[in-house]
Protein backbone atom coordinates (compact mmCIF):
# COMPACT_ATOMS: atom_id res chain seq x y z
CA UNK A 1 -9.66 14.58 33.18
CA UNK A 2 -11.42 16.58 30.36
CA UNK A 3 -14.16 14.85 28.67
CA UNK A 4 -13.83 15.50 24.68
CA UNK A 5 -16.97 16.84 22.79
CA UNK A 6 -18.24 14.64 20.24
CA UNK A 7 -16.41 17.31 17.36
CA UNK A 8 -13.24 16.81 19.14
CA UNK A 9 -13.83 13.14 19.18
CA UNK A 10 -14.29 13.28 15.39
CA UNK A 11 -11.05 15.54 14.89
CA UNK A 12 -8.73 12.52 16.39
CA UNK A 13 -10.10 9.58 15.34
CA UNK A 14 -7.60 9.04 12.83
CA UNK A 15 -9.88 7.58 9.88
CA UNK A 16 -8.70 8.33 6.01
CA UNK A 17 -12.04 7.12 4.64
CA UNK A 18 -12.46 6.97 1.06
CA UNK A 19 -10.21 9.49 0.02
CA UNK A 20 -7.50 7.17 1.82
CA UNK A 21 -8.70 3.98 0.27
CA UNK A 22 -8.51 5.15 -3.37
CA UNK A 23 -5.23 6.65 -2.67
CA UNK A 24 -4.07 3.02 -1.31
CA UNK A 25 -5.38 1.05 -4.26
CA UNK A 26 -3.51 3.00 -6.44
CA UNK A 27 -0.32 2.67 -4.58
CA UNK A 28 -1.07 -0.91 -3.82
CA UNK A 29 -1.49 -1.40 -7.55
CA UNK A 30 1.67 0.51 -8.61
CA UNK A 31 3.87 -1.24 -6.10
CA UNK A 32 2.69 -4.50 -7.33
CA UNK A 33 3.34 -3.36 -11.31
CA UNK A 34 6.32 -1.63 -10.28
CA UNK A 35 7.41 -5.11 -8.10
CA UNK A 36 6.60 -7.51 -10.90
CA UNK A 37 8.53 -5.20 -13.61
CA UNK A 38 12.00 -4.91 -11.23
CA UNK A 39 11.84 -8.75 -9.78
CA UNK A 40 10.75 -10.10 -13.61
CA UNK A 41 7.91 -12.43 -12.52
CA UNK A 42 5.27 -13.26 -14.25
CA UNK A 43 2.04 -10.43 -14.34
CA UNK A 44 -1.26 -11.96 -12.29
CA UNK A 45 -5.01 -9.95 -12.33
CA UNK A 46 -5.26 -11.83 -9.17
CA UNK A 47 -2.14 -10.61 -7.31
CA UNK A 48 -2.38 -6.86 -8.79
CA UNK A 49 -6.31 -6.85 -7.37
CA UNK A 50 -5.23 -8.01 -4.01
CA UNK A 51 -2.25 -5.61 -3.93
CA UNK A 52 -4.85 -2.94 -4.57
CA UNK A 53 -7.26 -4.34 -2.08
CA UNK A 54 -4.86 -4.35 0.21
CA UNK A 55 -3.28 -0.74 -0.93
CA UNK A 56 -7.14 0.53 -0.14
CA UNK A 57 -7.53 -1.33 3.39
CA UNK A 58 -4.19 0.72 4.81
CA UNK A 59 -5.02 4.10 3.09
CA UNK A 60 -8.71 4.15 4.51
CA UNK A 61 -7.17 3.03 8.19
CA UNK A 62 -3.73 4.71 8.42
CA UNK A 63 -3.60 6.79 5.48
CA UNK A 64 -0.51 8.29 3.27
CA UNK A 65 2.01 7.02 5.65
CA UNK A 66 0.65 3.31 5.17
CA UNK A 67 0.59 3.60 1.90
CA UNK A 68 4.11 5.24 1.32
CA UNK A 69 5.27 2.05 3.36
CA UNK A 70 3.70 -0.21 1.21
CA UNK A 71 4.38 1.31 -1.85
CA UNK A 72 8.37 1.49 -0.51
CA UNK A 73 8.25 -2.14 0.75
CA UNK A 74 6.95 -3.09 -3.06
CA UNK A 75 10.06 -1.34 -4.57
CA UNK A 76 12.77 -3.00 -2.60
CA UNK A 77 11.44 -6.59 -2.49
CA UNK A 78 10.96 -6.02 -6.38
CA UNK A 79 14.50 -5.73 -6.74
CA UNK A 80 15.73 -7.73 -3.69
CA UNK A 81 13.64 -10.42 -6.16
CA UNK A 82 14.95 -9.18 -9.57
CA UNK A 83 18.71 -9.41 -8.49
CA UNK A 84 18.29 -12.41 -6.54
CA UNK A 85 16.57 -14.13 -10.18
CA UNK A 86 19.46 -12.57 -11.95
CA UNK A 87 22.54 -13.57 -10.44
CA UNK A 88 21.07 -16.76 -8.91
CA UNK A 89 21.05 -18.81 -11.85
């Protein structure tokens, strides 16, 4: 078994760092606006900082993937939500 130098170690550790985390809060927060404008509901400070907080927490630990995901995930249970508000009444 090879034993991996300590640059090799750093080249597959996986970690997005900063540059992930900003990325995240600003697809955290644009799911969140793009959620509440689709589904209807009412805008919250509260939720879109902890969809951001969130958004940063994946992008600095699994990085664009995570945060496509997220972002994705937003989208469809904004308008799962906005149909369901619409035609359920």
């Amino acid at each position: 078994m090879k034993v991996l130098s300590a640059q090799e170690l750093h080249q597959v550790q996986g970690a997005f760092g900063p540059v992930g985390a900003a990325i995240g809060a600003v697809g955290g927060a644009a799911g969140y606006l793009l959620n509440q404008q689709l589904s209807g509901s009412k805008f919250s400070p509260t939720t879109l900082a902890w969809q951001a907080g969130a958004g940063a927490a994946a992008g600095a630990m699994a990085g664009p993937a995570a945060v496509i995901w997220g972002f994705n995930g937003a989208l469809a249970g904004g308008m799962v939500t906005g149909v369901a508000s619409r035609y359920g009444k």
